[in-house]
Protein backbone atom coordinates (compact mmCIF):
# COMPACT_ATOMS: atom_id res chain seq x y z
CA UNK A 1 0.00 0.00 0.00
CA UNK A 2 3.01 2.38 0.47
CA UNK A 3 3.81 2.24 -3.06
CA UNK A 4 0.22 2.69 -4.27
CA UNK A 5 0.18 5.69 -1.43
CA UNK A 6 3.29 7.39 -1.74
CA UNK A 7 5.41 6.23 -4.41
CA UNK A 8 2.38 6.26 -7.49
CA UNK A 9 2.14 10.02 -6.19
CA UNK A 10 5.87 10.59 -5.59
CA UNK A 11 6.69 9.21 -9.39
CA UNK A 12 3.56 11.25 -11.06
CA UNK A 13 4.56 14.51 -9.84
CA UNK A 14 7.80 14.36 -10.48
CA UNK A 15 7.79 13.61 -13.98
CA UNK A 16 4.75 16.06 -14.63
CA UNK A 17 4.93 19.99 -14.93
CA UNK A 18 6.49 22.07 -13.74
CA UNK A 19 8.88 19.46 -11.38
CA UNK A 20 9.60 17.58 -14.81
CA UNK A 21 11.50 21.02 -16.17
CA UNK A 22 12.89 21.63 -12.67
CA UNK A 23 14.24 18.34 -11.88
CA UNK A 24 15.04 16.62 -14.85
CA UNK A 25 15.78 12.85 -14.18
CA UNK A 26 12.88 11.19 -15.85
CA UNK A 27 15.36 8.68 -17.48
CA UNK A 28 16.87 7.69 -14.42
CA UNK A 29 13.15 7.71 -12.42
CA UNK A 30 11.99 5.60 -15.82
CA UNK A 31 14.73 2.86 -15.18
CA UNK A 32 13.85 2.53 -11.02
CA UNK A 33 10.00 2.65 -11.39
CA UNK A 34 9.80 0.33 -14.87
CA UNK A 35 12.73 -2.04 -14.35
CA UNK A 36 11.05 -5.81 -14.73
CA UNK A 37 12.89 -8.51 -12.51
CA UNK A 38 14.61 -9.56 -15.31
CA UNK A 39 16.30 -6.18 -15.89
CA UNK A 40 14.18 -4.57 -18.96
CA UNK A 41 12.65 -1.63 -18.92
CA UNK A 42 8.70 -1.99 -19.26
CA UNK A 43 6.06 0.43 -18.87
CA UNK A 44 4.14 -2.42 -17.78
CA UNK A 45 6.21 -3.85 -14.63
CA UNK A 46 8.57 -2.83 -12.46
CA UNK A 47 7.28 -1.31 -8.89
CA UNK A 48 5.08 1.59 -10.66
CA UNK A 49 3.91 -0.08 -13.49
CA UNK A 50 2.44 -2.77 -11.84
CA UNK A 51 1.09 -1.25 -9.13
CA UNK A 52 -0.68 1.00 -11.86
CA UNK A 53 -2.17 -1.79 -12.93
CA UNK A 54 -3.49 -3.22 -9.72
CA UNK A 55 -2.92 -4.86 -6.60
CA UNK A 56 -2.30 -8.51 -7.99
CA UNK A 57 -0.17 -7.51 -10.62
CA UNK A 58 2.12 -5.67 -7.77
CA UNK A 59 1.99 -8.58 -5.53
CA UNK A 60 3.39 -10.70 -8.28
CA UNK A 61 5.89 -8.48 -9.19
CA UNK A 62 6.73 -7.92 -5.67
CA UNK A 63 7.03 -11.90 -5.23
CA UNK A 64 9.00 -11.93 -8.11
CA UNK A 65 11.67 -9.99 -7.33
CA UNK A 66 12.09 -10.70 -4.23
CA UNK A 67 12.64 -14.41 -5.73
CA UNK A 68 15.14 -12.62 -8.72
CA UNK A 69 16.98 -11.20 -5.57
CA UNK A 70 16.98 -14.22 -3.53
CA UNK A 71 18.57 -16.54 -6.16
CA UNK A 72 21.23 -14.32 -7.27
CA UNK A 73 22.46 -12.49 -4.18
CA UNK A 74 24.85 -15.12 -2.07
CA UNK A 75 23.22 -16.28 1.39
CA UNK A 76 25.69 -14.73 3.21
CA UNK A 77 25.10 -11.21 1.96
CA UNK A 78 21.78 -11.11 1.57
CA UNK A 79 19.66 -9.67 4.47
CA UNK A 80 15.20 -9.89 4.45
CA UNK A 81 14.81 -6.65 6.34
CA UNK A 82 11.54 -5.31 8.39
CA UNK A 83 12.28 -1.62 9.12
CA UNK A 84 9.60 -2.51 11.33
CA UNK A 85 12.22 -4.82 13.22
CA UNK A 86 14.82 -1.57 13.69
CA UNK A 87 18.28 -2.09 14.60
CA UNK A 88 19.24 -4.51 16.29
CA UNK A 89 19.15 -7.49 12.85
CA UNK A 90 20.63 -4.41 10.45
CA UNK A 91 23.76 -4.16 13.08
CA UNK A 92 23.94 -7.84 13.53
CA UNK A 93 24.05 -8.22 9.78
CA UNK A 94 26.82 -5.68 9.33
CA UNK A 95 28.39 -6.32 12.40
CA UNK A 96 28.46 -3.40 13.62
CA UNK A 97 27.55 -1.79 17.42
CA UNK A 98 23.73 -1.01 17.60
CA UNK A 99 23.38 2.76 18.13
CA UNK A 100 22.39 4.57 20.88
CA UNK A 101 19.60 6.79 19.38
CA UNK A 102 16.19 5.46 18.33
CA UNK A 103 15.42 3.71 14.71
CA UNK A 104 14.59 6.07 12.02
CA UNK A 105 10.91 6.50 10.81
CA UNK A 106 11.33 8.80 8.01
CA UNK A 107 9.31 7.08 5.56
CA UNK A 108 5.82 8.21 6.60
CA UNK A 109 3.79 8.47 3.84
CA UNK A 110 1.69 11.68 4.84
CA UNK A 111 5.42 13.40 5.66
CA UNK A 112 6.12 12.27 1.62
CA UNK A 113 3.09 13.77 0.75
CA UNK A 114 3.81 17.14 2.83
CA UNK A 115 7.28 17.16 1.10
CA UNK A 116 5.80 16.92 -2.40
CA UNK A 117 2.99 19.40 -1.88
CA UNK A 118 6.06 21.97 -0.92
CA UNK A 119 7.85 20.87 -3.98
CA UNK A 120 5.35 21.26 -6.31
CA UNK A 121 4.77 24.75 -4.95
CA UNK A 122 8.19 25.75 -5.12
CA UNK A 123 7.99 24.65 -8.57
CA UNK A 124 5.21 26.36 -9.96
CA UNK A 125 6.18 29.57 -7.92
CA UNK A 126 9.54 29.03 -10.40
CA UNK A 127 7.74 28.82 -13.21
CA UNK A 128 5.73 31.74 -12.57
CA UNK A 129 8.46 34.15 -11.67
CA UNK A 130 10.57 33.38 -13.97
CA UNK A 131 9.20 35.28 -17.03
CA UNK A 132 9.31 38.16 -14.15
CA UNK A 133 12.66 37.81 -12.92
CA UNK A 134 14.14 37.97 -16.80
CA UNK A 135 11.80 41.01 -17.64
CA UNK A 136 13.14 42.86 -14.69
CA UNK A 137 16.53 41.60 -15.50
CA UNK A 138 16.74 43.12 -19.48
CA UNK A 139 14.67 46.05 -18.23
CA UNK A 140 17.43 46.63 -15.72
CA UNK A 141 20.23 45.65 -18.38
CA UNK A 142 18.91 47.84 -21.19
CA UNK A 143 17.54 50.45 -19.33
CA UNK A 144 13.79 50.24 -20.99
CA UNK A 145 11.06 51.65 -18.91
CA UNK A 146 7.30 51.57 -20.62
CA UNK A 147 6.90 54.93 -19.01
CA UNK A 148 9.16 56.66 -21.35
């Protein structure tokens, strides 16, 4: 459901106006969101795609990969992590001392959400200045004033 929640809504305003002019990394968005277990790009698959298409089709592609990953990462460096779980199998894994300070939750869907809604406005206030900023700009520069 986070993908369907936050993600879907992450990936369409990002590669819509104006955040596709601002940020420009649809190709690189393209190849996370549509890449298929099997490594091809298909508007069809991948983690966006299929949840586009409905909650059995992101299952399977969920149980898929997670299969891909399973028999082609080694044993030994492959670690099935709950977030949910927090530190204490992540340190074990990497063998490294459990911090002091509390587990991370900083992927809260409504907090995504929040974050977006700011970026968009950022974005169109961007847009909208723009034309503004440059008039002012070759006013100043040229020193044209309508007034005469």
């Amino acid at each position: 459901h986070s993908v369907k929640n936050a993600l879907v809504p992450l990936w369409q305003t990002v590669t819509s106006f104006p955040l596709k002019i601002v940020l420009p990394h649809e190709e690189k968005l393209e190849h996370i969101s549509f890449t298929a277990p099997n490594g091809e790009i298909d508007k069809q698959s991948g983690v966006i795609g299929s949840t586009l298409r409905g909650e059995k089709a992101a299952v399977e592609f969920y149980e898929e990969w997670q299969r891909t990953v399973k028999e082609n990462v080694p044993e030994d460096r492959l670690l099935i992590f709950n977030v949910a779980e927090g530190w204490e199998p992540l340190c074990e894994f990497l063998e490294v001392p459990v911090p002091d300070k509390p587990f991370p939750r900083v992927n809260d869907t409504n907090e995504l959400l929040r974050r977006l809604k700011i970026a968009k406005t950022i974005a169109w206030s961007l847009v909208a200045f723009a034309p503004v900023v440059v008039g002012f700009g070759i006013k100043t520069l040229c020193g044209y004033s309508a007034l005469g």
